[in-house]
C-alpha atoms as a PDB file:
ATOM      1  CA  UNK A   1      -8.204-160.706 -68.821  1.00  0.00           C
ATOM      2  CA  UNK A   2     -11.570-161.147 -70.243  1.00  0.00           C
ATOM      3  CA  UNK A   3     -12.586-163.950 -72.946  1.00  0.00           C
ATOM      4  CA  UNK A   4     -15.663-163.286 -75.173  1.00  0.00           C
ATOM      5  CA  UNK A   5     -16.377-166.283 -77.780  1.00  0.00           C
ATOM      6  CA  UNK A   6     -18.822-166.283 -81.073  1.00  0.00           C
ATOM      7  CA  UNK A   7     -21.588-168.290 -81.004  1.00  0.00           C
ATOM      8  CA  UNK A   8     -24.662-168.871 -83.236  1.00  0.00           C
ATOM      9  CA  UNK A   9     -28.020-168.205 -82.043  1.00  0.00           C
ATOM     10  CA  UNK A  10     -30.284-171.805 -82.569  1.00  0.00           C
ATOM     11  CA  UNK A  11     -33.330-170.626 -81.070  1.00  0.00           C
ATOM     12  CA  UNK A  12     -34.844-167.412 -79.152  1.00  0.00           C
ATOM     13  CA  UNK A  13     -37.603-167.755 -76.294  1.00  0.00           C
ATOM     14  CA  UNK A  14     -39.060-164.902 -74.977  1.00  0.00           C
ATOM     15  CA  UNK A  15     -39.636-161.362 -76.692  1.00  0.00           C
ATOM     16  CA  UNK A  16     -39.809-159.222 -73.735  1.00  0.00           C
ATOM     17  CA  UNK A  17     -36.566-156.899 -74.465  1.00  0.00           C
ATOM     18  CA  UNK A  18     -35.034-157.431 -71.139  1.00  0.00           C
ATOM     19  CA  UNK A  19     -36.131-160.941 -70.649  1.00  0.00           C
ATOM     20  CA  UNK A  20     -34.985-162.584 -74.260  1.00  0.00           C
ATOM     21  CA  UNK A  21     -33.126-165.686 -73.994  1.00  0.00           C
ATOM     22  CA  UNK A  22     -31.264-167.875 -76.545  1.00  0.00           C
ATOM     23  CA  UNK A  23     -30.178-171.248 -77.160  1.00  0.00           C
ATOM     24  CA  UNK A  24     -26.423-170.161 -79.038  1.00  0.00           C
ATOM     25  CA  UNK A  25     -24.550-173.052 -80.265  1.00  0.00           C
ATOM     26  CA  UNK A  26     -20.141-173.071 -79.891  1.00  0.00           C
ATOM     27  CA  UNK A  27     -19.237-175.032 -82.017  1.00  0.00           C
ATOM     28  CA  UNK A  28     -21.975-178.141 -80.840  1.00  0.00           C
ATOM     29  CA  UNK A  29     -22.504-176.904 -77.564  1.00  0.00           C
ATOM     30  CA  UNK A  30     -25.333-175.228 -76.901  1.00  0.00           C
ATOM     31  CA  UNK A  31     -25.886-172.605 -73.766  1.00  0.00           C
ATOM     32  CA  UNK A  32     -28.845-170.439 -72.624  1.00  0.00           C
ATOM     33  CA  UNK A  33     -27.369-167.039 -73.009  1.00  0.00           C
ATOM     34  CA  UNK A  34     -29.220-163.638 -72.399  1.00  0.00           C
ATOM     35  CA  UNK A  35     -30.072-161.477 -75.338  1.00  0.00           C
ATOM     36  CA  UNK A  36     -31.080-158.684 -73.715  1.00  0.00           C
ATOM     37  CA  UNK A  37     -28.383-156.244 -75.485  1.00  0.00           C
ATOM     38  CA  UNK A  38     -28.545-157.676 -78.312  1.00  0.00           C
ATOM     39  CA  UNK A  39     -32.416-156.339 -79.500  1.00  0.00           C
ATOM     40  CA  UNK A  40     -31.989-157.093 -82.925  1.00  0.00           C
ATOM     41  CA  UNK A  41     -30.399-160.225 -82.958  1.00  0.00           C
ATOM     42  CA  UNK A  42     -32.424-163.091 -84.599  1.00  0.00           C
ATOM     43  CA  UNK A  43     -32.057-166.856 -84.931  1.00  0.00           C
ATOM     44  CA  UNK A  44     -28.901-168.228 -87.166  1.00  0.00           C
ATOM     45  CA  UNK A  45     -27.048-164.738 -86.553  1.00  0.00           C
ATOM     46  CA  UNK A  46     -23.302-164.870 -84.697  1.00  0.00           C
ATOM     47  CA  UNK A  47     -23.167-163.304 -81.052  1.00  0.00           C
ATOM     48  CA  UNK A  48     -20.110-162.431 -79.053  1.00  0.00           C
ATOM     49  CA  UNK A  49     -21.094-164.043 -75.492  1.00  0.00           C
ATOM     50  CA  UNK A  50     -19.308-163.005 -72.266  1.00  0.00           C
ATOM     51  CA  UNK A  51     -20.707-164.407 -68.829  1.00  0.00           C
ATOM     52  CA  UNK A  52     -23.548-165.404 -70.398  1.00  0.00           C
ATOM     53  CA  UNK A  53     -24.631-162.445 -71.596  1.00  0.00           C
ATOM     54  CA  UNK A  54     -24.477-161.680 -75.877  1.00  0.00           C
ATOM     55  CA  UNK A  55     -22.934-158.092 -76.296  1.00  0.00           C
ATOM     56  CA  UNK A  56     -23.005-157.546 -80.138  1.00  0.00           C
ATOM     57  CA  UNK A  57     -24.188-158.990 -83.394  1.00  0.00           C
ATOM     58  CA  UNK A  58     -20.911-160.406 -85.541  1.00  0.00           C
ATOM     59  CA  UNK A  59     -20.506-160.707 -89.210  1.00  0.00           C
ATOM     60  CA  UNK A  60     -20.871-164.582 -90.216  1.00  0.00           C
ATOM     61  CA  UNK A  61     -18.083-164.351 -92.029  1.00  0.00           C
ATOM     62  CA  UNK A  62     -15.772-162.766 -89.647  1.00  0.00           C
ATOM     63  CA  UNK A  63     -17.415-165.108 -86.342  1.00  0.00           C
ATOM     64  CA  UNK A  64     -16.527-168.079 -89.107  1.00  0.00           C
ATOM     65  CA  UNK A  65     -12.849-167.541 -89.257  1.00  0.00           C
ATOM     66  CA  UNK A  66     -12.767-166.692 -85.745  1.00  0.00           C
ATOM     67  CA  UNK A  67     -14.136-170.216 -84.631  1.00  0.00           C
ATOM     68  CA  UNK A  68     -11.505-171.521 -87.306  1.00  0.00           C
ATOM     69  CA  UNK A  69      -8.887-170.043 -85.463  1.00  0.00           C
ATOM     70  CA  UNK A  70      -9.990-171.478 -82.166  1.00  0.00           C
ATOM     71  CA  UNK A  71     -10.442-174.439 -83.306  1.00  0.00           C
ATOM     72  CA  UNK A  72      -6.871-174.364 -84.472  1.00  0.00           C
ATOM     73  CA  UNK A  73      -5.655-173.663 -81.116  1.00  0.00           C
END
């Protein structure tokens, strides 16, 4: 089983497509994730992250009630 949490991007270093890297906040804590299939993402936008890699952009207001139900849990 496989766990893939939303995050929000803080900050983005790096605009080589393969090489893009981003500072993505979980609810305080903040990771260095890759963003390297995520092309379009930009700074303040919801990612889901697996292994430390962002797969696809969210809605805010679906990643929102998402992180309200894990933080429920």
């Amino acid at each position: 089983m496989c766990l893939a949490v939303p995050g929000k991007i803080v900050s983005i270093s790096d605009n080589e497509p393969l090489l893009r890297m981003g500072r993505v906040s979980f609810g305080g804590l903040i990771k260095q994730v890759s963003l390297a299939y995520v092309s379009g993402a930009q700074v303040n936008d919801y990612v889901i992250v697996h292994a430390g890699f962002a797969l696809s952009i969210l809605d805010r207001d679906e990643a929102e009630q998402t992180l309200n139900y894990l933080r429920q849990l």
